[in-house]
Protein backbone atom coordinates (compact mmCIF):
# COMPACT_ATOMS: atom_id res chain seq x y z
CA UNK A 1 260.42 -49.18 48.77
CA UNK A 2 257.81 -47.16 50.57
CA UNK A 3 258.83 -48.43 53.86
CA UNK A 4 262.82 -46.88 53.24
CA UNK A 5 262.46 -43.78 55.30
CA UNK A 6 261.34 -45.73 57.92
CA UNK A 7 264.00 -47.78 57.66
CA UNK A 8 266.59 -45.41 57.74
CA UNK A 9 265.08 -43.72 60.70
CA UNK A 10 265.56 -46.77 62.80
CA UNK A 11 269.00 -47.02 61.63
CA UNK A 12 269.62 -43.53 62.72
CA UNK A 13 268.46 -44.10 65.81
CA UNK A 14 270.70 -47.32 66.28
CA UNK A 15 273.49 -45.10 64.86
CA UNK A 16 272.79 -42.36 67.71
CA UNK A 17 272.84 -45.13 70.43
CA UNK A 18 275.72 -47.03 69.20
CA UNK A 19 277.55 -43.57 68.87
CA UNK A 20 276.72 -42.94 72.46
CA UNK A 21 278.04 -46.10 73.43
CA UNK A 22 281.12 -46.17 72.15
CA UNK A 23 281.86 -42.71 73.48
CA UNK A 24 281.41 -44.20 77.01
CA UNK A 25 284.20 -46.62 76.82
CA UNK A 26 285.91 -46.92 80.48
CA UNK A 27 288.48 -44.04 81.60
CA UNK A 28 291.00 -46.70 80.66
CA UNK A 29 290.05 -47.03 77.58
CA UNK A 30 289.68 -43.48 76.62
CA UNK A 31 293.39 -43.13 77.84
CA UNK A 32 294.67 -46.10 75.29
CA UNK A 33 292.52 -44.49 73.23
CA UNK A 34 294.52 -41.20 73.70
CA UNK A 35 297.69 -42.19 73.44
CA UNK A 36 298.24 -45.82 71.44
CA UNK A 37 295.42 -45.61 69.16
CA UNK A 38 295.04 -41.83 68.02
CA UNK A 39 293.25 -42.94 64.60
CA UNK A 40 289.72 -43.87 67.13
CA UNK A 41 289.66 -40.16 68.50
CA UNK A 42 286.07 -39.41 66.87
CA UNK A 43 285.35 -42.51 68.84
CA UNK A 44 285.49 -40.39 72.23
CA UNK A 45 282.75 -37.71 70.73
CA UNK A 46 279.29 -39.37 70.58
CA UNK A 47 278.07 -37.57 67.53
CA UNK A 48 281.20 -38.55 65.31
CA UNK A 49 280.94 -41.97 66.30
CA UNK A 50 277.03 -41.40 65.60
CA UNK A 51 278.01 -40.37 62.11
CA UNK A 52 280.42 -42.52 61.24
CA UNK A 53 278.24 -45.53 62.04
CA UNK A 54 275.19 -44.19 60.81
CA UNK A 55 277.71 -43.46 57.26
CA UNK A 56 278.74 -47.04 57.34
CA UNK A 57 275.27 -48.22 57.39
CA UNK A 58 273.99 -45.55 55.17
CA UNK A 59 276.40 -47.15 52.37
CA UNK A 60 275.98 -50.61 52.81
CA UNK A 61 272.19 -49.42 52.69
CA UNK A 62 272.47 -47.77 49.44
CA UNK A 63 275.14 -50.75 48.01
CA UNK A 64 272.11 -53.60 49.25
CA UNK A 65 269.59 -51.19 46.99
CA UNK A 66 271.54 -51.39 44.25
CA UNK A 67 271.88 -55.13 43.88
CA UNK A 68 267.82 -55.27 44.74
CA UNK A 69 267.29 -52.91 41.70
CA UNK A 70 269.97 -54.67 39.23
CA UNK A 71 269.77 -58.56 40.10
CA UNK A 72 266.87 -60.98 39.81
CA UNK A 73 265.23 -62.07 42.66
CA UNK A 74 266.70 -65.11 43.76
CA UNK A 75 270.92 -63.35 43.21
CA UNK A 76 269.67 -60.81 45.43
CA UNK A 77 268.37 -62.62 48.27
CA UNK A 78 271.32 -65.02 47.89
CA UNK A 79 273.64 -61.26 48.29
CA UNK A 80 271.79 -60.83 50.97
CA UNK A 81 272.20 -63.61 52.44
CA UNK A 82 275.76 -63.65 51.63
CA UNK A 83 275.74 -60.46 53.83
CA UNK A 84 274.04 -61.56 56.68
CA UNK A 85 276.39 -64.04 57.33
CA UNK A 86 279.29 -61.53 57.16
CA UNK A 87 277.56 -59.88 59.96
CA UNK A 88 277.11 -62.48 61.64
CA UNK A 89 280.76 -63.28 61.27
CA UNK A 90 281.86 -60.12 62.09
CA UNK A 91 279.80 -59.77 65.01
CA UNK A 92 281.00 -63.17 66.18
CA UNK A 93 285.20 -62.17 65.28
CA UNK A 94 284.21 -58.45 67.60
CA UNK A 95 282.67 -60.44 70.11
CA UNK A 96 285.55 -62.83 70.66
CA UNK A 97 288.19 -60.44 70.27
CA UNK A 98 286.63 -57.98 72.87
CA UNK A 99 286.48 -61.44 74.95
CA UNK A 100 290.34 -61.94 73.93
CA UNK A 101 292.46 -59.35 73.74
CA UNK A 102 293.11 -57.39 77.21
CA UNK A 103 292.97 -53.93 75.62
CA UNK A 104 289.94 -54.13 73.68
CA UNK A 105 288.14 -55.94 76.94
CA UNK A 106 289.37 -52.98 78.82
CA UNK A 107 287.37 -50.03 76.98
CA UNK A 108 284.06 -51.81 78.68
CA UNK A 109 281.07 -53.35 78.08
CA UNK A 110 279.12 -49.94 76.96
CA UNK A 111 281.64 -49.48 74.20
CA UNK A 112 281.23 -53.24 73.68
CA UNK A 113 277.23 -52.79 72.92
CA UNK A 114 277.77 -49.98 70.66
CA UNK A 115 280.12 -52.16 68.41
CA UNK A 116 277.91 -54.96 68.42
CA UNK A 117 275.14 -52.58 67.27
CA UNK A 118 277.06 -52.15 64.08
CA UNK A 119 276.85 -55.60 63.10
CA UNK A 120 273.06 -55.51 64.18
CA UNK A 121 272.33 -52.74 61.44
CA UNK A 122 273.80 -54.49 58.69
CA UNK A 123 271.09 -57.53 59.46
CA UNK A 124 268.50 -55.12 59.48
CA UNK A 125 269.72 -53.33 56.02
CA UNK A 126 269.92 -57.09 54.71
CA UNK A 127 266.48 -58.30 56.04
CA UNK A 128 265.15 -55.19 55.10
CA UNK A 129 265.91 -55.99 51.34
CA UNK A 130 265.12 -59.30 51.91
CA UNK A 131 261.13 -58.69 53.11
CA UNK A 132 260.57 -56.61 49.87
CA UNK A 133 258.61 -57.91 46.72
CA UNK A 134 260.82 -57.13 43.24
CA UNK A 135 258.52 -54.72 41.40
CA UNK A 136 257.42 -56.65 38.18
CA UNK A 137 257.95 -54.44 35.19
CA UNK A 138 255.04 -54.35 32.20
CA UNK A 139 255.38 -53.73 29.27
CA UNK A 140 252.42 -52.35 27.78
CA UNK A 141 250.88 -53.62 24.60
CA UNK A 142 250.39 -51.14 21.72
């Protein structure tokens, strides 16, 4: 686990530039934004959009810990794996509804990268947990 600051460093730094991204979402966008879908406001302001992600992450993060603390080995690389393909899936599902739908394909493709970023972070989180050795524990003989 020595390597877990530097980990969440890089996903604050995704979380900054996804947050960024989705606050530049096209002037059509912003309008839907501002008057059919009122619940995405912090979406607008780069920071809360920064934070929220960066939250998100942050969770899933300290969830993915969890299970690489509690479950053998193989159960949590199997998790993870489990997880990484909901990424995947759910980057796949944003991508083809931004593709679909005519008001989500309006907010632009900036807005567009800093969704798919998202999805990117979770893979990380996952591989992260992944690439680490489980810490053998010793009992020590009397």
């Amino acid at each position: 686990m020595k390597r877990a600051p530097f980990l969440l460093f890089l996903i604050a730094i995704l979380s900054l530039i996804s947050g960024y991204l989705l606050s530049k979402a096209s002037w059509v966008g912003k309008a839907g934004i501002s008057m059919f879908y009122r619940e995405y406001q912090f979406l607008k302001v780069w920071w809360q959009g920064a934070l929220a992600v960066f939250g998100v992450l942050f969770l899933l993060f300290l969830i993915q810990g969890t299970v690489q603390r509690k479950a053998a080995r193989g159960r949590a690389n199997l998790i993870h794996i489990i997880c990484i393909l909901l990424a995947l899936t759910g980057l796949y599902f944003t991508y083809n509804d931004f593709r679909h739908d005519l008001s989500h394909r309006l907010l632009g493709e900036r807005f567009h990268l800093g969704a798919y970023l998202f999805w990117v972070g979770w893979m990380m989180v996952s591989l992260f947990y992944m690439a680490q050795k489980k810490a053998v524990k010793r009992i020590a003989a009397i």
